[in-house]
Protein backbone atom coordinates (compact mmCIF):
# COMPACT_ATOMS: atom_id res chain seq x y z
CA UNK A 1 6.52 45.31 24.12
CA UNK A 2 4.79 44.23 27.51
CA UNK A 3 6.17 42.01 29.63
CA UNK A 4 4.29 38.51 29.87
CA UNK A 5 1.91 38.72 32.79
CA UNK A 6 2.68 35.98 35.81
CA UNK A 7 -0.27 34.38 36.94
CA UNK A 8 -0.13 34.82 41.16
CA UNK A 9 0.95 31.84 42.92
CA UNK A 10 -1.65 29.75 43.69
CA UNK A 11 -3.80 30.76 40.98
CA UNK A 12 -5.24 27.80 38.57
CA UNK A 13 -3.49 27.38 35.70
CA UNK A 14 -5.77 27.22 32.24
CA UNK A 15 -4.24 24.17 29.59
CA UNK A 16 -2.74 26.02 26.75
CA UNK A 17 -3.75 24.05 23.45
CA UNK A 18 -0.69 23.75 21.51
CA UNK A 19 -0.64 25.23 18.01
CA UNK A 20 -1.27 23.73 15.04
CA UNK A 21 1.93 24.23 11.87
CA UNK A 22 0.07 25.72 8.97
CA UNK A 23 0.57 22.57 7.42
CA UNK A 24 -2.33 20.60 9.56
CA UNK A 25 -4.92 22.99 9.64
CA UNK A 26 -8.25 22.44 7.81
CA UNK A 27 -11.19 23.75 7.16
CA UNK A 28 -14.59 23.31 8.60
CA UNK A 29 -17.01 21.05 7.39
CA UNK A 30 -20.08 23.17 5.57
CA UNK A 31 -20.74 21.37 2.57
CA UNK A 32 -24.07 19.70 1.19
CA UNK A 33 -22.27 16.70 0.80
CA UNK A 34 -21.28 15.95 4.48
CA UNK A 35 -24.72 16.98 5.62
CA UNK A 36 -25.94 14.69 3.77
CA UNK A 37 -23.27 11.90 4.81
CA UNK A 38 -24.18 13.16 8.57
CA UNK A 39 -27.90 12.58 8.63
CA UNK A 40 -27.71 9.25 6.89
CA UNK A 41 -25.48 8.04 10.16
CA UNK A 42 -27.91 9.75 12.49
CA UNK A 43 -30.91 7.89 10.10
CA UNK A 44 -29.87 4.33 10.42
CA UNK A 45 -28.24 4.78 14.00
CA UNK A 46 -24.63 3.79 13.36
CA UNK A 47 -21.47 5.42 14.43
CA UNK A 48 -18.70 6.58 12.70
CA UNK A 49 -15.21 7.00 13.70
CA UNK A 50 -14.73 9.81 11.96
CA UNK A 51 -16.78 11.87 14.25
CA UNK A 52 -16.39 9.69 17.39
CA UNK A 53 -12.26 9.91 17.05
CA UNK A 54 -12.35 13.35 16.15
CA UNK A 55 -10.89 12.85 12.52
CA UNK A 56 -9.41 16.15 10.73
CA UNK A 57 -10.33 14.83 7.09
CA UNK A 58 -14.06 14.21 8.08
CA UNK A 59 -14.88 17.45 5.90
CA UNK A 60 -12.79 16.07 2.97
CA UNK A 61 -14.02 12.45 3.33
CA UNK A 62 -17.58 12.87 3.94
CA UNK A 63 -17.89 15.81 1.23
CA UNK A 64 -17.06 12.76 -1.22
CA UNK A 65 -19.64 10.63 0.83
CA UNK A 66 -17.16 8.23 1.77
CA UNK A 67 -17.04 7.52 5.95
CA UNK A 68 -15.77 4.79 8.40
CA UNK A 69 -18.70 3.01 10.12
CA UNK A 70 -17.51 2.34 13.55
CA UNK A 71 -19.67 -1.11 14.72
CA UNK A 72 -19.92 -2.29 17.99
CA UNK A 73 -21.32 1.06 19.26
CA UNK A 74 -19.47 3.65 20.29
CA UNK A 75 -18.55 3.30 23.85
CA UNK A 76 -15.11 1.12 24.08
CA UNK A 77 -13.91 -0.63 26.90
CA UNK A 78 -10.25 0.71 27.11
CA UNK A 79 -8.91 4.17 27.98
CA UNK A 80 -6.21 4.56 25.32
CA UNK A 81 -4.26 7.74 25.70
CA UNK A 82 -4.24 8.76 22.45
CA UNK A 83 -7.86 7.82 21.52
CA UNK A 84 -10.93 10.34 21.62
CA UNK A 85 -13.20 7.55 21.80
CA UNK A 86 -15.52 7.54 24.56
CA UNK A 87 -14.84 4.79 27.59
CA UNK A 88 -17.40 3.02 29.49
CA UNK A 89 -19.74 -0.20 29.76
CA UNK A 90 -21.23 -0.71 26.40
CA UNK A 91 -24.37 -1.11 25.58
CA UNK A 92 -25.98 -4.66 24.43
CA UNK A 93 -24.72 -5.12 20.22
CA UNK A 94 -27.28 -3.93 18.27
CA UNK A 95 -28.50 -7.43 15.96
CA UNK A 96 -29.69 -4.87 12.99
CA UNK A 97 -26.55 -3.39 12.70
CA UNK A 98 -24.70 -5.09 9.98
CA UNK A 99 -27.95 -4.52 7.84
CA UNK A 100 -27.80 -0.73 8.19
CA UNK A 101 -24.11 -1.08 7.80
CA UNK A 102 -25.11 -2.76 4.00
CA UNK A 103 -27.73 -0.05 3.96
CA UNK A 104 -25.19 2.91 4.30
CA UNK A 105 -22.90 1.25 1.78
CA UNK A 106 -25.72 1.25 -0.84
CA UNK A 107 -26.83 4.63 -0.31
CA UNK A 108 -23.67 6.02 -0.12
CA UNK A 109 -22.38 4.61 -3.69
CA UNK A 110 -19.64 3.07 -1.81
CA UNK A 111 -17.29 1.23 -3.67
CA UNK A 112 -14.67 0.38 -0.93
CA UNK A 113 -16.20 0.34 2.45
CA UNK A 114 -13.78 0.71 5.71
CA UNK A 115 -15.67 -1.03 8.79
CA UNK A 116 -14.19 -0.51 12.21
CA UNK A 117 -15.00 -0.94 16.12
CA UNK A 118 -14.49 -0.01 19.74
CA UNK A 119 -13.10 -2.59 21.85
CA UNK A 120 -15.57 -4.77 23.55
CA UNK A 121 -13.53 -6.38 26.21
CA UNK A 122 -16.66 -7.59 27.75
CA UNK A 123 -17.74 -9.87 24.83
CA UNK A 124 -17.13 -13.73 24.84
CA UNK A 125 -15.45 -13.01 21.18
CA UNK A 126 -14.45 -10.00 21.41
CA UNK A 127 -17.01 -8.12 18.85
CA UNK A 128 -15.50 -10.54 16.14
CA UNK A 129 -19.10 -12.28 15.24
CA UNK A 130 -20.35 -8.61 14.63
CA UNK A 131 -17.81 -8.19 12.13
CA UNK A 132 -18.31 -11.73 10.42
CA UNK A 133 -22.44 -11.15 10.16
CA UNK A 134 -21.37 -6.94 8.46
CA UNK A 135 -18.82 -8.48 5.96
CA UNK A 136 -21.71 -11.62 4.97
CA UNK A 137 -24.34 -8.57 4.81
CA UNK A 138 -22.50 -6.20 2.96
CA UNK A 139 -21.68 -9.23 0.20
CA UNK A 140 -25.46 -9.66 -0.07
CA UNK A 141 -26.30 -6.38 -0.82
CA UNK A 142 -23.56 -4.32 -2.48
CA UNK A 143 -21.50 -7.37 -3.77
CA UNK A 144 -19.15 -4.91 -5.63
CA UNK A 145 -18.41 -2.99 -2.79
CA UNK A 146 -14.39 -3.47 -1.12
CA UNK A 147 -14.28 -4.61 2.22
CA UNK A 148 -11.78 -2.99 4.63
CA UNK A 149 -11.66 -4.03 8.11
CA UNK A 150 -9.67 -2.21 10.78
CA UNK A 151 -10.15 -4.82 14.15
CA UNK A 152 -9.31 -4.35 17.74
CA UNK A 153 -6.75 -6.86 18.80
CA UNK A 154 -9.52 -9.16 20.44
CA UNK A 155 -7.61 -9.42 23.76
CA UNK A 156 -6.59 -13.16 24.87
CA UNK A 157 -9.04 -14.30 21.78
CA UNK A 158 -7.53 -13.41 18.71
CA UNK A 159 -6.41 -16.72 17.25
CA UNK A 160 -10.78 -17.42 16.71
CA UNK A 161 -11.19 -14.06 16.18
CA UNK A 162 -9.02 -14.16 13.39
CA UNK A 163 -10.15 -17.18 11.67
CA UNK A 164 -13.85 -16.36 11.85
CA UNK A 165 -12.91 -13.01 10.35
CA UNK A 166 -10.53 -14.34 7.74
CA UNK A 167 -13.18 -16.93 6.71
CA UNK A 168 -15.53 -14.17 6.10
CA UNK A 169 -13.20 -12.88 3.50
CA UNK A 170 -12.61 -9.19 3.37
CA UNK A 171 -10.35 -7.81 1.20
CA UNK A 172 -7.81 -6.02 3.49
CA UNK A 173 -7.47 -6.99 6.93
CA UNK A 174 -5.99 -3.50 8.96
CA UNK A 175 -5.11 -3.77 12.76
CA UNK A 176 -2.82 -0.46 13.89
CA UNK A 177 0.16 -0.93 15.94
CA UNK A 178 -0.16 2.90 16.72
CA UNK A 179 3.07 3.57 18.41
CA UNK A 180 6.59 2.01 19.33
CA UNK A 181 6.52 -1.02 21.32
CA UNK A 182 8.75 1.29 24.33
CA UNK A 183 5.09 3.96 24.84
CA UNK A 184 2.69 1.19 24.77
CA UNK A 185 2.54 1.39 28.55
CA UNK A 186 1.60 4.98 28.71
CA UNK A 187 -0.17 5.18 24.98
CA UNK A 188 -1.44 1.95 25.13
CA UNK A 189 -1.53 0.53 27.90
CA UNK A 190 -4.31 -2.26 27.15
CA UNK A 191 -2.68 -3.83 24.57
CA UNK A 192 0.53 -6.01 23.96
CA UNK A 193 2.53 -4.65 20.42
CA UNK A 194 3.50 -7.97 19.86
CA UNK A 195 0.16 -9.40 20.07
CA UNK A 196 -0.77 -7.01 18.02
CA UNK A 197 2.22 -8.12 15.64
CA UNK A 198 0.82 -11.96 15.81
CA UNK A 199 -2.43 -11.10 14.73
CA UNK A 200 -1.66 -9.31 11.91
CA UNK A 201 1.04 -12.02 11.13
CA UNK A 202 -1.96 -14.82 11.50
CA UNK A 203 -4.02 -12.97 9.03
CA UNK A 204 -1.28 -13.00 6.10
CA UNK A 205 -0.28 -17.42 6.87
CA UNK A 206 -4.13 -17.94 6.92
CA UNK A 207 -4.98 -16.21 3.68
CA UNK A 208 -2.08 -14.76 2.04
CA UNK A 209 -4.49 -13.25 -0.40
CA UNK A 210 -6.06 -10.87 1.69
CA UNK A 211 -4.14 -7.03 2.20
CA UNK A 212 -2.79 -6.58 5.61
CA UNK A 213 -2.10 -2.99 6.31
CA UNK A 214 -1.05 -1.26 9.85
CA UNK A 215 -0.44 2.13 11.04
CA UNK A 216 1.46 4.15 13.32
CA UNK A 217 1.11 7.81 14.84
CA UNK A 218 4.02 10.38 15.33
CA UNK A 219 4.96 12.73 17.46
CA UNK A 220 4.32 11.21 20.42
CA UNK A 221 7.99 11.00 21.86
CA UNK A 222 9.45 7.90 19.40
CA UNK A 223 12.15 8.40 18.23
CA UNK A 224 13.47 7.47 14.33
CA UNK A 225 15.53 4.23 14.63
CA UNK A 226 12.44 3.17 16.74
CA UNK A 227 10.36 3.74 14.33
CA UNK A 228 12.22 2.21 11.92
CA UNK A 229 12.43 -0.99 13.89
CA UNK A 230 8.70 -0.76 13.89
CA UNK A 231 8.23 -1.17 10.05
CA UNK A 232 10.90 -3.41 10.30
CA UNK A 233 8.71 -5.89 12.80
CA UNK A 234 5.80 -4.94 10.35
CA UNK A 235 7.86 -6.56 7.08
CA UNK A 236 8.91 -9.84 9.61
CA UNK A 237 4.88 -9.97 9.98
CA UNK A 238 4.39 -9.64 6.02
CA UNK A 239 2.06 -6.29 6.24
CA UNK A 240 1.56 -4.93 3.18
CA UNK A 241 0.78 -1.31 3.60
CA UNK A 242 2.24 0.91 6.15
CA UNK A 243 0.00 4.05 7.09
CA UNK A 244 1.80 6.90 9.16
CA UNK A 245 0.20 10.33 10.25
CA UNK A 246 0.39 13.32 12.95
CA UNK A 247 -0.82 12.54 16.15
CA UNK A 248 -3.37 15.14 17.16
CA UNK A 249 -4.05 15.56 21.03
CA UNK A 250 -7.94 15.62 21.09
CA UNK A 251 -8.41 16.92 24.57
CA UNK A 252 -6.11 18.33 27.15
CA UNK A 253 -6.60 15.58 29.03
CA UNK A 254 -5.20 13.06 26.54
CA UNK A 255 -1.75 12.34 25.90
CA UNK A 256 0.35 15.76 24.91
CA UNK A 257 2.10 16.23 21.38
CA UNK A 258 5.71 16.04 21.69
CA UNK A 259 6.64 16.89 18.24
CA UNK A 260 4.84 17.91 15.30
CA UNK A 261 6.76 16.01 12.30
CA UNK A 262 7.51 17.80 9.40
CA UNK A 263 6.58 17.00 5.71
CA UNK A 264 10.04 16.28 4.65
CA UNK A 265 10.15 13.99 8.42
CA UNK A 266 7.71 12.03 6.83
CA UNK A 267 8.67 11.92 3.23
CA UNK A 268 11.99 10.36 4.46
CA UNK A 269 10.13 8.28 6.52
CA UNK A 270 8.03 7.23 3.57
CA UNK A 271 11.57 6.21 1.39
CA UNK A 272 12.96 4.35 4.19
CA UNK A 273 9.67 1.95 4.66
CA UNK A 274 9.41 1.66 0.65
CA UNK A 275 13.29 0.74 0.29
CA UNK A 276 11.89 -1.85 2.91
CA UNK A 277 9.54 -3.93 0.74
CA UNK A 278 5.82 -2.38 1.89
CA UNK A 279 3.62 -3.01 -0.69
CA UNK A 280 1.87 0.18 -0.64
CA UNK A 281 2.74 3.19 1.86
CA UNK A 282 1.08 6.62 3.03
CA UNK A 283 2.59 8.81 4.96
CA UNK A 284 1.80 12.86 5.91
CA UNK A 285 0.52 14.83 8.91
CA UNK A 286 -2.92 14.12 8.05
CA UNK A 287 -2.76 10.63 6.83
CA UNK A 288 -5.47 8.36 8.79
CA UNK A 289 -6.01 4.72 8.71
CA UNK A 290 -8.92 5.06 6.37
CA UNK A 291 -7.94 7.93 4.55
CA UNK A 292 -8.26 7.39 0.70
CA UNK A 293 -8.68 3.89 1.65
CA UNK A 294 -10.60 3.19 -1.64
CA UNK A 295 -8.07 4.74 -4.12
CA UNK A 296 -5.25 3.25 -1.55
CA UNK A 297 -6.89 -0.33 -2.46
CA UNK A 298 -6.54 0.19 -5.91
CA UNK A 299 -3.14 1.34 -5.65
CA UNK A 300 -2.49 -1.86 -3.75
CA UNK A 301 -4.13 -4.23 -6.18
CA UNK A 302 -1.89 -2.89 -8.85
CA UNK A 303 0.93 -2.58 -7.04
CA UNK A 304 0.79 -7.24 -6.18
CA UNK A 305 -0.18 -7.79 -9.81
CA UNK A 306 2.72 -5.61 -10.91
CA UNK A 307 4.85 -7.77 -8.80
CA UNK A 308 3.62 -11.28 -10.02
CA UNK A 309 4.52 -10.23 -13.13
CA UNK A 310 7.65 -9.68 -12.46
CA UNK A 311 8.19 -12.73 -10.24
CA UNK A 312 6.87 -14.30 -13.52
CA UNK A 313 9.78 -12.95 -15.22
C-alpha cells in the first residue's frame, strides 16, 4: 500500500468534502415529473426553496409535483451559517407574486401548499404583508388547498407580524428553531432562540386552532441533553410537531458537519420527543421542514381529533 502523499509546506490546501453514510445519499433528479415542476417555477417567476437551499428530496418531492414556494425573492438579508440561501440587498417585492403563488397551487394539483421566505430585514414588516396577501390569494383560488407557512422570525416586529399572519388563517403556522440555543451565535447568529420561542408561543395563545410545528438540524456539534432541552422549550411553547433532520454542509464555506447522526440516533430521538407530548413528530437524516408536509398535515389532523375524543372521555 502507498504511503499518503504530503502536500509541501506552503502548498494550498484543497477543502475535502466530507462523505456522505450510505444512508443520505440520493439520486439525481431526471424524471418528467420534476421537469415539469421546474419549468412551471421558471414560468411564473417564483422561487423555491427547494432549489435555492439546496434540498436533497427535491427529486422525490417535485417528481410528485409537490414544492415549497419561497416568497419574498430569493436574496435574504442574513448570512446564516448553515443556510445555502443567497445573501444580499433584495430586490423591490414583486406585487404579482401571491397570484402566481395561487397559480402554481392550481396547476400543480396541490392539496397542501408549504409557503416560505428569505428574511427581509429591510422591510417596515418584515415580508409579513406578502404572506397575508399569498394566504387571501391562495383561498380565492384553490379554496381546498392546506396552507403551511414556514416565517422568518420578523426581527424586532414579530408581535404585528404575527397577528396579521394569524388573522389570515393558515392552517399550520411553522417557524424553525434550527439548532440549540448554545450555537446560535455561530449558526445563527441573526436571530435570538428565544424570540424565536415567543413567536411560535404567540401563534398557539392567539389561535390555538392553528398547527404550530418547528424544527431542528443535527450534527452540528449539540449535544443530546441539549437537544432534549430544546423540545422541552418547544412543549413550554405548545408546538405541536417537532421536525428533526441531518444537517448537510452545502458549501465548504458554510458551517462544517460535526457528526452525521445515525438512524437509530434519531429513532431514539423520535421516542424521547413523543413520550414528551408532540402532537405529531418526524425525524431521519433526510427529514426537511416541508418534507411530506401534506400527508404530515393529515397525520396531524387525526392525531388532535383522536385526542378530543379522548379528553371527551
Amino acid at each position: 500500500m502507498n504511503a499518503p502523499v504530503t502536500p509541501p509546506a506552503g502548498s494550498p490546501q484543497v477543502p475535502q468534502r466530507q462523505r456522505k453514510p450510505d444512508w443520505i445519499r440520493v439520486k439525481a433528479p431526471t424524471s418528467k415529473g420534476y421537469a415539469d415542476t421546474r419549468n412551471l417555477m421558471r414560468s411564473l417567476g417564483l422561487a423555491t426553496v427547494c432549489e435555492e437551499a439546496a434540498c436533497p428530496n427535491i427529486g422525490e418531492c417535485w417528481t410528485k409535483k409537490h414544492a415549497t414556494v419561497m416568497i419574498l425573492g430569493d436574496t435574504c438579508t442574513r448570512a446564516c451559517a448553515f443556510c445555502n440561501v443567497k445573501t444580499g440587498m433584495p430586490r423591490a417585492v414583486d406585487p404579482l407574486e401571491p397570484e402566481h403563488v395561487a397559480v402554481a397551487a392550481a396547476e400543480l394539483g396541490l392539496e397542501h401548499i408549504v409557503v416560505t421566505s428569505v428574511d427581509r430585514d429591510d422591510l417596515p414588516d418584515g415580508g409579513a404583508s406578502q404572506f397575508v396577501k399569498v394566504i387571501q390569494a391562495l383561498r380565492r383560488n384553490t379554496p381546498s388547498t392546506t396552507i403551511e407557512i414556514l416565517t422568518p422570525d420578523f426581527r424586532n416586529k414579530s408581535e404585528a407580524a404575527v397577528s396579521a399572519i394569524v388573522e389570515a388563517g393558515p392552517d399550520v403556522y411553522n417557524h424553525n428553531l434550527e439548532t440549540v440555543p448554545r450555537l446560535y451565535p455561530t449558526i445563527r447568529p441573526g436571530a435570538r432562540y428565544y424570540a424565536s420561542l415567543r413567536l411560535l408561543e404567540s401563534v398557539k395563545r392567539q389561535a390555538p386552532h392553528i398547527f404550530t410545528k418547528s424544527g431542528v438540524m443535527v450534527g452540528l456539534g449539540e449535544e443530546r441533553l441539549e437537544v432534549h432541552q430544546v423540545m422541552d422549550d418547544m412543549r413550554s411553547a405548545g408546538i405541536d410537531f417537532l421536525t428533526m433532520g441531518q444537517y448537510l454542509q452545502p458549501t465548504p464555506r458554510h458551517a462544517k458537519v460535526q457528526e452525521f447522526v445515525s438512524p437509530q440516533a434519531f429513532a431514539a430521538y423520535a421516542a424521547i420527543a413523543r413520550a414528551k407530548g408532540f402532537l405529531l413528530v418526524a425525524a431521519s437524516p433526510l427529514t426537511r421542514s416541508s418534507y411530506h408536509a401534506g400527508d404530515d398535515f393529515r397525520k396531524m389532523q387525526a392525531a388532535r381529533q383522536a385526542q378530543l375524543e379522548k379528553a371527551r372521555g
